[in-house]
C-alpha atoms as a PDB file:
ATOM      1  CA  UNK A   1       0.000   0.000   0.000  1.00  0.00           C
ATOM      2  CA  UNK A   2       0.987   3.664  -0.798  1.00  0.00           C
ATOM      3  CA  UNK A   3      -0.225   6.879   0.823  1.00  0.00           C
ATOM      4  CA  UNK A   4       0.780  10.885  -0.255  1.00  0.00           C
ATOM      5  CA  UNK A   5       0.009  13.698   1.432  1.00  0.00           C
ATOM      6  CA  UNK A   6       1.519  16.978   2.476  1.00  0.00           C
ATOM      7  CA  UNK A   7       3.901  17.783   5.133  1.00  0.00           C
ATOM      8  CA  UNK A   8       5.333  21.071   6.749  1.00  0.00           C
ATOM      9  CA  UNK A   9       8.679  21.933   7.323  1.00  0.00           C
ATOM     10  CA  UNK A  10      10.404  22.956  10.294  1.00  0.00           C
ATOM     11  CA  UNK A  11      10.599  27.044   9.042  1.00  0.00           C
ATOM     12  CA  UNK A  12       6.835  26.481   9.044  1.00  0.00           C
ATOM     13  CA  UNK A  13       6.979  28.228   5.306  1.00  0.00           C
ATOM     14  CA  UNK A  14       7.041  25.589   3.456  1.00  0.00           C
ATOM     15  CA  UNK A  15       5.464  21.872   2.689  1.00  0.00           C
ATOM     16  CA  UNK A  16       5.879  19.806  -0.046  1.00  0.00           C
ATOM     17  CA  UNK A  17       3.877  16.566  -0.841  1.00  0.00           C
ATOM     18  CA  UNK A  18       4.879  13.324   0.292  1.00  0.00           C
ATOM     19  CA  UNK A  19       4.749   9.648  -1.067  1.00  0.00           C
ATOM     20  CA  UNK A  20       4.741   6.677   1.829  1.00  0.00           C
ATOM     21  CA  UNK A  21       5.504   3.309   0.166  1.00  0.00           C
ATOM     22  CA  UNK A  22       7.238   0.439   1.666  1.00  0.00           C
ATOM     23  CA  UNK A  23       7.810   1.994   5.041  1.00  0.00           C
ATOM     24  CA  UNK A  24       9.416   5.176   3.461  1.00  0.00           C
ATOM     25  CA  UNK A  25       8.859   8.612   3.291  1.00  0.00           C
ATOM     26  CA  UNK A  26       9.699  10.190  -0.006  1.00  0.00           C
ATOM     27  CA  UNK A  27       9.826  14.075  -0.477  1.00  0.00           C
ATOM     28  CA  UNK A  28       7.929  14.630  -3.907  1.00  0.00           C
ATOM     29  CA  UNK A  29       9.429  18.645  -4.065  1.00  0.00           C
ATOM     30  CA  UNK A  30       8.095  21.452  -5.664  1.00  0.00           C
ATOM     31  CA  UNK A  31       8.795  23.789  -8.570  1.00  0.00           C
ATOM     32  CA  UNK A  32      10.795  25.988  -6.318  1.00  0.00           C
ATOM     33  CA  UNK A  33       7.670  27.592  -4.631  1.00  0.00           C
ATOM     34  CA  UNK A  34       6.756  27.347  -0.724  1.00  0.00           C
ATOM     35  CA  UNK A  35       3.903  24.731  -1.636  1.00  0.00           C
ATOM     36  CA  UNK A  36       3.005  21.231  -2.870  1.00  0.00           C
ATOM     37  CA  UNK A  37      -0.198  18.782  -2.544  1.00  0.00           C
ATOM     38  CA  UNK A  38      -0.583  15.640  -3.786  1.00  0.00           C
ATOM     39  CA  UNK A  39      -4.090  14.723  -5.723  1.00  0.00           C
ATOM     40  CA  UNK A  40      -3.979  11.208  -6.401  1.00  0.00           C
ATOM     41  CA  UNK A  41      -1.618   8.098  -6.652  1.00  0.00           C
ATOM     42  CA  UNK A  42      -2.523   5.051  -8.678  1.00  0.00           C
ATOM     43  CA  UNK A  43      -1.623   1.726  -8.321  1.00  0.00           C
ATOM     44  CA  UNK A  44       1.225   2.292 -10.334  1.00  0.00           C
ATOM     45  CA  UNK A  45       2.689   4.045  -8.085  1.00  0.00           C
ATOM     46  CA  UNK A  46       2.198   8.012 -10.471  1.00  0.00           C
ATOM     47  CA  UNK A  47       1.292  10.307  -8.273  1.00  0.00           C
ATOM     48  CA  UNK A  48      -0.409  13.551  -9.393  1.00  0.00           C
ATOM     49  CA  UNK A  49      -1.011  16.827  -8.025  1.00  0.00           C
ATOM     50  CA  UNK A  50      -0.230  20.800  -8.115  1.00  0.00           C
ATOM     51  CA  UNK A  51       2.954  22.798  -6.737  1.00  0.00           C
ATOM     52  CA  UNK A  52       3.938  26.489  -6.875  1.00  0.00           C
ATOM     53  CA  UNK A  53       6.296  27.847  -8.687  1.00  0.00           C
ATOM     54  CA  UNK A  54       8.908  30.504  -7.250  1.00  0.00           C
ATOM     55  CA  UNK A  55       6.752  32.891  -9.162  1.00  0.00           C
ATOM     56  CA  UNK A  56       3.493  31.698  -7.107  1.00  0.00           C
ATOM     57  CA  UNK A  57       1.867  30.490 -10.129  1.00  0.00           C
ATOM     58  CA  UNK A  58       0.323  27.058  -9.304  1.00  0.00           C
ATOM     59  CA  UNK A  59       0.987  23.977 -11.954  1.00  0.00           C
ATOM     60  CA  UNK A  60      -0.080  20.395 -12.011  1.00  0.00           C
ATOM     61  CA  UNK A  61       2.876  17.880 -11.628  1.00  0.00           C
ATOM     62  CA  UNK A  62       3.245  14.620 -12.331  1.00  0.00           C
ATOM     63  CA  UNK A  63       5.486  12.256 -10.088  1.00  0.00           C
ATOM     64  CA  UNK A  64       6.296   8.784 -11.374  1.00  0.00           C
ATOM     65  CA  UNK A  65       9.840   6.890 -10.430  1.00  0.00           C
ATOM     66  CA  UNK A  66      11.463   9.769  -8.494  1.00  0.00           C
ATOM     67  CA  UNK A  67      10.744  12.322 -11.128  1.00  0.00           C
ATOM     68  CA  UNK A  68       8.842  15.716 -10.814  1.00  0.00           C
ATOM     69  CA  UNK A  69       7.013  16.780 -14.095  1.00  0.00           C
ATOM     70  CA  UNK A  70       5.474  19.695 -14.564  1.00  0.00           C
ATOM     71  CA  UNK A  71       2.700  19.622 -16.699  1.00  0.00           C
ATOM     72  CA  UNK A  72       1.885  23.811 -16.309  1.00  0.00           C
ATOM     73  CA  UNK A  73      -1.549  24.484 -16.930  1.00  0.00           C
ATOM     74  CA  UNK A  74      -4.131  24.736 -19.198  1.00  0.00           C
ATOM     75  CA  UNK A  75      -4.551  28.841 -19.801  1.00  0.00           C
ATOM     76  CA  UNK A  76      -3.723  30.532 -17.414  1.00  0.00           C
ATOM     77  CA  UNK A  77      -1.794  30.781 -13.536  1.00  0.00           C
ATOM     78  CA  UNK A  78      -3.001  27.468 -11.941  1.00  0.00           C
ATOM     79  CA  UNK A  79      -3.848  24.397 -12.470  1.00  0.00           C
ATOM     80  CA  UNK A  80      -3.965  20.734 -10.618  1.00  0.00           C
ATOM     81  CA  UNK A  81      -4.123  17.472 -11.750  1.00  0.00           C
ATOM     82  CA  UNK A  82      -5.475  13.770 -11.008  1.00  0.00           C
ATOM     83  CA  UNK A  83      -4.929  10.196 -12.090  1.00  0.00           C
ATOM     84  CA  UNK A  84      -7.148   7.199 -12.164  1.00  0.00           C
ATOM     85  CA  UNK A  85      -6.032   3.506 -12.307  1.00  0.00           C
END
């Protein structure tokens, strides 16, 4: 079983989503903004989601075998995304 969610950091300014498989705890990161949250994770293991950028725009990502896409958006400054099985 897998989990994500979103954890903060110690400075209390930041939190970035999270992946829990096999007992581990794996920082998923961000596009260099303060924030991160994880949508949806498939069996697969993909996880999906949004993240900030440094320039506070908000972009979907996707996360699949310890890399961080991101997918940007569809017109304009935000955008999140999901995954199904």
């Amino acid at each position: 079983m897998s989990l994500v969610g979103n954890a903060s950091f110690a400075d209390e300014a930041t939190s970035h989503p999270f992946l829990w498989s096999k007992g581990k705890w794996i920082d998923l990161g961000t596009f260099g903004g303060t924030f991160g949250d994880p949508a949806s994770i498939n069996d697969a293991g993909v996880v999906t989601g949004h993240a900030a950028t440094p320039d506070s725009a908000v972009h979907g990502f996707l996360w699949k075998k310890g890399v961080l896409t991101d997918i940007g958006t569809v017109d304009g400054d935000d955008c999140s995304a999901g995954v199904t099985n």
